[in-house]
C-alpha atoms as a PDB file:
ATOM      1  CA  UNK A   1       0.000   0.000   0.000  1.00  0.00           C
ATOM      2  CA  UNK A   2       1.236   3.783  -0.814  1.00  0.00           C
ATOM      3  CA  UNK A   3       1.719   6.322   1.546  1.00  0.00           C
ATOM      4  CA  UNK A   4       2.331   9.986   1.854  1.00  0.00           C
ATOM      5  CA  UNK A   5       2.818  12.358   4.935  1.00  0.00           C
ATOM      6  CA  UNK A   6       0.753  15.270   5.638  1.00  0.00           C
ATOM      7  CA  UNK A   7       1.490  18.052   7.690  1.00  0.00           C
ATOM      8  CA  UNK A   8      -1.378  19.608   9.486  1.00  0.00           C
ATOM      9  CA  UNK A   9      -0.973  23.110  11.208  1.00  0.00           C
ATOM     10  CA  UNK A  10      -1.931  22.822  14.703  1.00  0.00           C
ATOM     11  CA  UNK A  11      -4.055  26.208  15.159  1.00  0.00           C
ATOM     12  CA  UNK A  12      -5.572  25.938  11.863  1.00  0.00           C
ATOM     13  CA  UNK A  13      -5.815  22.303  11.434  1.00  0.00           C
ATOM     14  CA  UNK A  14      -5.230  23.512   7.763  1.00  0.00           C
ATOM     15  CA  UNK A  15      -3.408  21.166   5.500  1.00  0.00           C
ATOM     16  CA  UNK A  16       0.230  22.630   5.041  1.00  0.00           C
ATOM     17  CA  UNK A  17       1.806  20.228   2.519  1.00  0.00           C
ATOM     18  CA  UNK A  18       1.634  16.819   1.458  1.00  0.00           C
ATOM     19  CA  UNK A  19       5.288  14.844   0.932  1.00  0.00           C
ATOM     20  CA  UNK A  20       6.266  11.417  -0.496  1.00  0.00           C
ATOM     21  CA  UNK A  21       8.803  10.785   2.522  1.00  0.00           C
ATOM     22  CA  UNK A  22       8.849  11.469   6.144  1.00  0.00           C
ATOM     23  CA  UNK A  23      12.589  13.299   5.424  1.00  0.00           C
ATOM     24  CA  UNK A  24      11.191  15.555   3.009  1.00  0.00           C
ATOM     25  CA  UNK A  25       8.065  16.881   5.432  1.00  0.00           C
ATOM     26  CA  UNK A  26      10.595  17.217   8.148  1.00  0.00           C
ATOM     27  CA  UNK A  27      12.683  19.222   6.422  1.00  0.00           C
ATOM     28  CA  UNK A  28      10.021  21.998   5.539  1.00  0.00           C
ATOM     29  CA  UNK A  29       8.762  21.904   9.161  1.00  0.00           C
ATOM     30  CA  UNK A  30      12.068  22.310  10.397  1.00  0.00           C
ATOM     31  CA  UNK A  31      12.773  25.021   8.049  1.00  0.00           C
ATOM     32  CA  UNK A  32       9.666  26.815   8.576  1.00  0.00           C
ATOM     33  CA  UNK A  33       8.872  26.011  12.394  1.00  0.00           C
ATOM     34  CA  UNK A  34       5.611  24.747  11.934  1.00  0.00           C
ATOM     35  CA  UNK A  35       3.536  23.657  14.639  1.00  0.00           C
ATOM     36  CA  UNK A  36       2.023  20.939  13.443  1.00  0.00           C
ATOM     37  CA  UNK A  37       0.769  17.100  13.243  1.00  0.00           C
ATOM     38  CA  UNK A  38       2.799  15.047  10.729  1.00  0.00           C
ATOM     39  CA  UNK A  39       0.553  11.899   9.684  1.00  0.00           C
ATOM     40  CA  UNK A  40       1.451   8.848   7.089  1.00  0.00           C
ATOM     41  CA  UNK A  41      -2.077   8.558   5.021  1.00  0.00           C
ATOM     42  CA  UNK A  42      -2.623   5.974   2.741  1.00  0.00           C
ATOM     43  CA  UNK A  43      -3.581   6.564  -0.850  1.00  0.00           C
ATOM     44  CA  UNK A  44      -6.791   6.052  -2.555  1.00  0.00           C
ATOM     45  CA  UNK A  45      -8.048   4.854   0.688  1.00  0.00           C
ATOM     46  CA  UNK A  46     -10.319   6.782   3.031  1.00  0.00           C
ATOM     47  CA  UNK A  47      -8.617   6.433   6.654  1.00  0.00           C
ATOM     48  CA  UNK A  48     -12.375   5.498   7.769  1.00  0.00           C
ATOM     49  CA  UNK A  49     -12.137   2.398   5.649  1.00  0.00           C
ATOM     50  CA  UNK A  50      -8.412   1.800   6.087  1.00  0.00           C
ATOM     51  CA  UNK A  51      -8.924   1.639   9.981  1.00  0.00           C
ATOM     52  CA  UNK A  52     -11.469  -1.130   9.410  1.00  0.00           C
ATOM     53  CA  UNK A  53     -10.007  -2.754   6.484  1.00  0.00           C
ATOM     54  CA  UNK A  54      -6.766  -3.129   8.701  1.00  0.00           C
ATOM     55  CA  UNK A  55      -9.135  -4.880  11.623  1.00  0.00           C
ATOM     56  CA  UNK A  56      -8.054  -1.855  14.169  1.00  0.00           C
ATOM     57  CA  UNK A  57     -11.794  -0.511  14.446  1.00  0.00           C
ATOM     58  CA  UNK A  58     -15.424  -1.418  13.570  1.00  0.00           C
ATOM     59  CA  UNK A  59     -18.475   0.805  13.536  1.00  0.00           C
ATOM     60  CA  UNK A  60     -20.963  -0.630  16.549  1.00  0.00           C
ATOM     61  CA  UNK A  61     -23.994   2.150  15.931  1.00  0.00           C
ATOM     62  CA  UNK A  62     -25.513   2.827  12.910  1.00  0.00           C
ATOM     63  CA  UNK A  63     -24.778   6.748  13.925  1.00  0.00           C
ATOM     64  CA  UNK A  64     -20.686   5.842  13.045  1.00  0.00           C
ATOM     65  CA  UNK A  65     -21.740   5.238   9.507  1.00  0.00           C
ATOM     66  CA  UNK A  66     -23.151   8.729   8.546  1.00  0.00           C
ATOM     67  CA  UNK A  67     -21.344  11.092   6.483  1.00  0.00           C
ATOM     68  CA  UNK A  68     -21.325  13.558   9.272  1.00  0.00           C
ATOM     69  CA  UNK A  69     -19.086  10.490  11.617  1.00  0.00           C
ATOM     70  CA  UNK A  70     -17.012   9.649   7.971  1.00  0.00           C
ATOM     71  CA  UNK A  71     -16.213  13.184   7.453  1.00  0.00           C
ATOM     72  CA  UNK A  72     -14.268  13.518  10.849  1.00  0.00           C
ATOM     73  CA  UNK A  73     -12.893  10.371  11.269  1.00  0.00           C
ATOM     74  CA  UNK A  74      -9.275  10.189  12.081  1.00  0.00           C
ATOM     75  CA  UNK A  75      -7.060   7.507  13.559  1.00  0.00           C
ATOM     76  CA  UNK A  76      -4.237   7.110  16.494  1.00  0.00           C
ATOM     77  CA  UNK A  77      -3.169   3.977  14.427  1.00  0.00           C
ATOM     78  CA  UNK A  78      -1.781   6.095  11.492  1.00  0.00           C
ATOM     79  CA  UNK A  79       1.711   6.823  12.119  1.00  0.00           C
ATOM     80  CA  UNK A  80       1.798  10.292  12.979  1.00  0.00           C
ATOM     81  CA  UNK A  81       4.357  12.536  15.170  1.00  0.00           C
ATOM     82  CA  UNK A  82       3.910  16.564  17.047  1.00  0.00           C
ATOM     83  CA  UNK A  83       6.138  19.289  16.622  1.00  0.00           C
ATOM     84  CA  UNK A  84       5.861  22.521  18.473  1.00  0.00           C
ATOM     85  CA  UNK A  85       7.614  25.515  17.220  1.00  0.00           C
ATOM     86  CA  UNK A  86      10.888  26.189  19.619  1.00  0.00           C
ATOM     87  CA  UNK A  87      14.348  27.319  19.292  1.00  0.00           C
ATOM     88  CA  UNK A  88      15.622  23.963  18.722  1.00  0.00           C
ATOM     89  CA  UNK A  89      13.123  22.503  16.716  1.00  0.00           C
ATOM     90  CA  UNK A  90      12.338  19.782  18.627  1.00  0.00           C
ATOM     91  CA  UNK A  91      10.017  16.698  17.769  1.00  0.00           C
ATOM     92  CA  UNK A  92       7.502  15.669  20.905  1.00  0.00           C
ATOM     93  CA  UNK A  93       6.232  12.367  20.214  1.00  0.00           C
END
């Protein structure tokens, strides 16, 4: 399965860039001292069907299989790491 990374700003939960390796996103948060989530996301997979697909979660109430539920749906599972902006540029995992 394909992956990218996506960096999500922390404040804005905006999506700040989308890279092909973990290096690469890194290297523009570092640069730019983003606060910010970096995530792995798989491709052409929604992480709603992913998370079940992969056996970590299954929908018990009809009410977690609305759009509404679908649309917000994220996952601890997904690889993912903080960084806060500081003078050394430190990662908190």
């Amino acid at each position: 399965m394909q992956f990218i990374w996506i960096i999500q700003a922390n404040k804005s939960r905006n999506i700040v860039g989308c890279f092909e390796t973990q290096q690469a996103a890194e290297a523009f948060i570092h640069l730019h001292k983003i606060p910010c989530m970096l995530q792995k996301i798989p491709v052409n997979i929604a992480i709603y069907d992913w998370v079940i697909q992969q056996g970590f979660w299954q929908p018990k109430y009809e009410s977690q299989k609305t759009t509404p539920f679908i649309a917000q749906f994220n996952s601890a599972y997904l690889q993912h790491e903080h960084y806060y902006s500081s003078e050394n540029d430190s990662k908190n995992e």
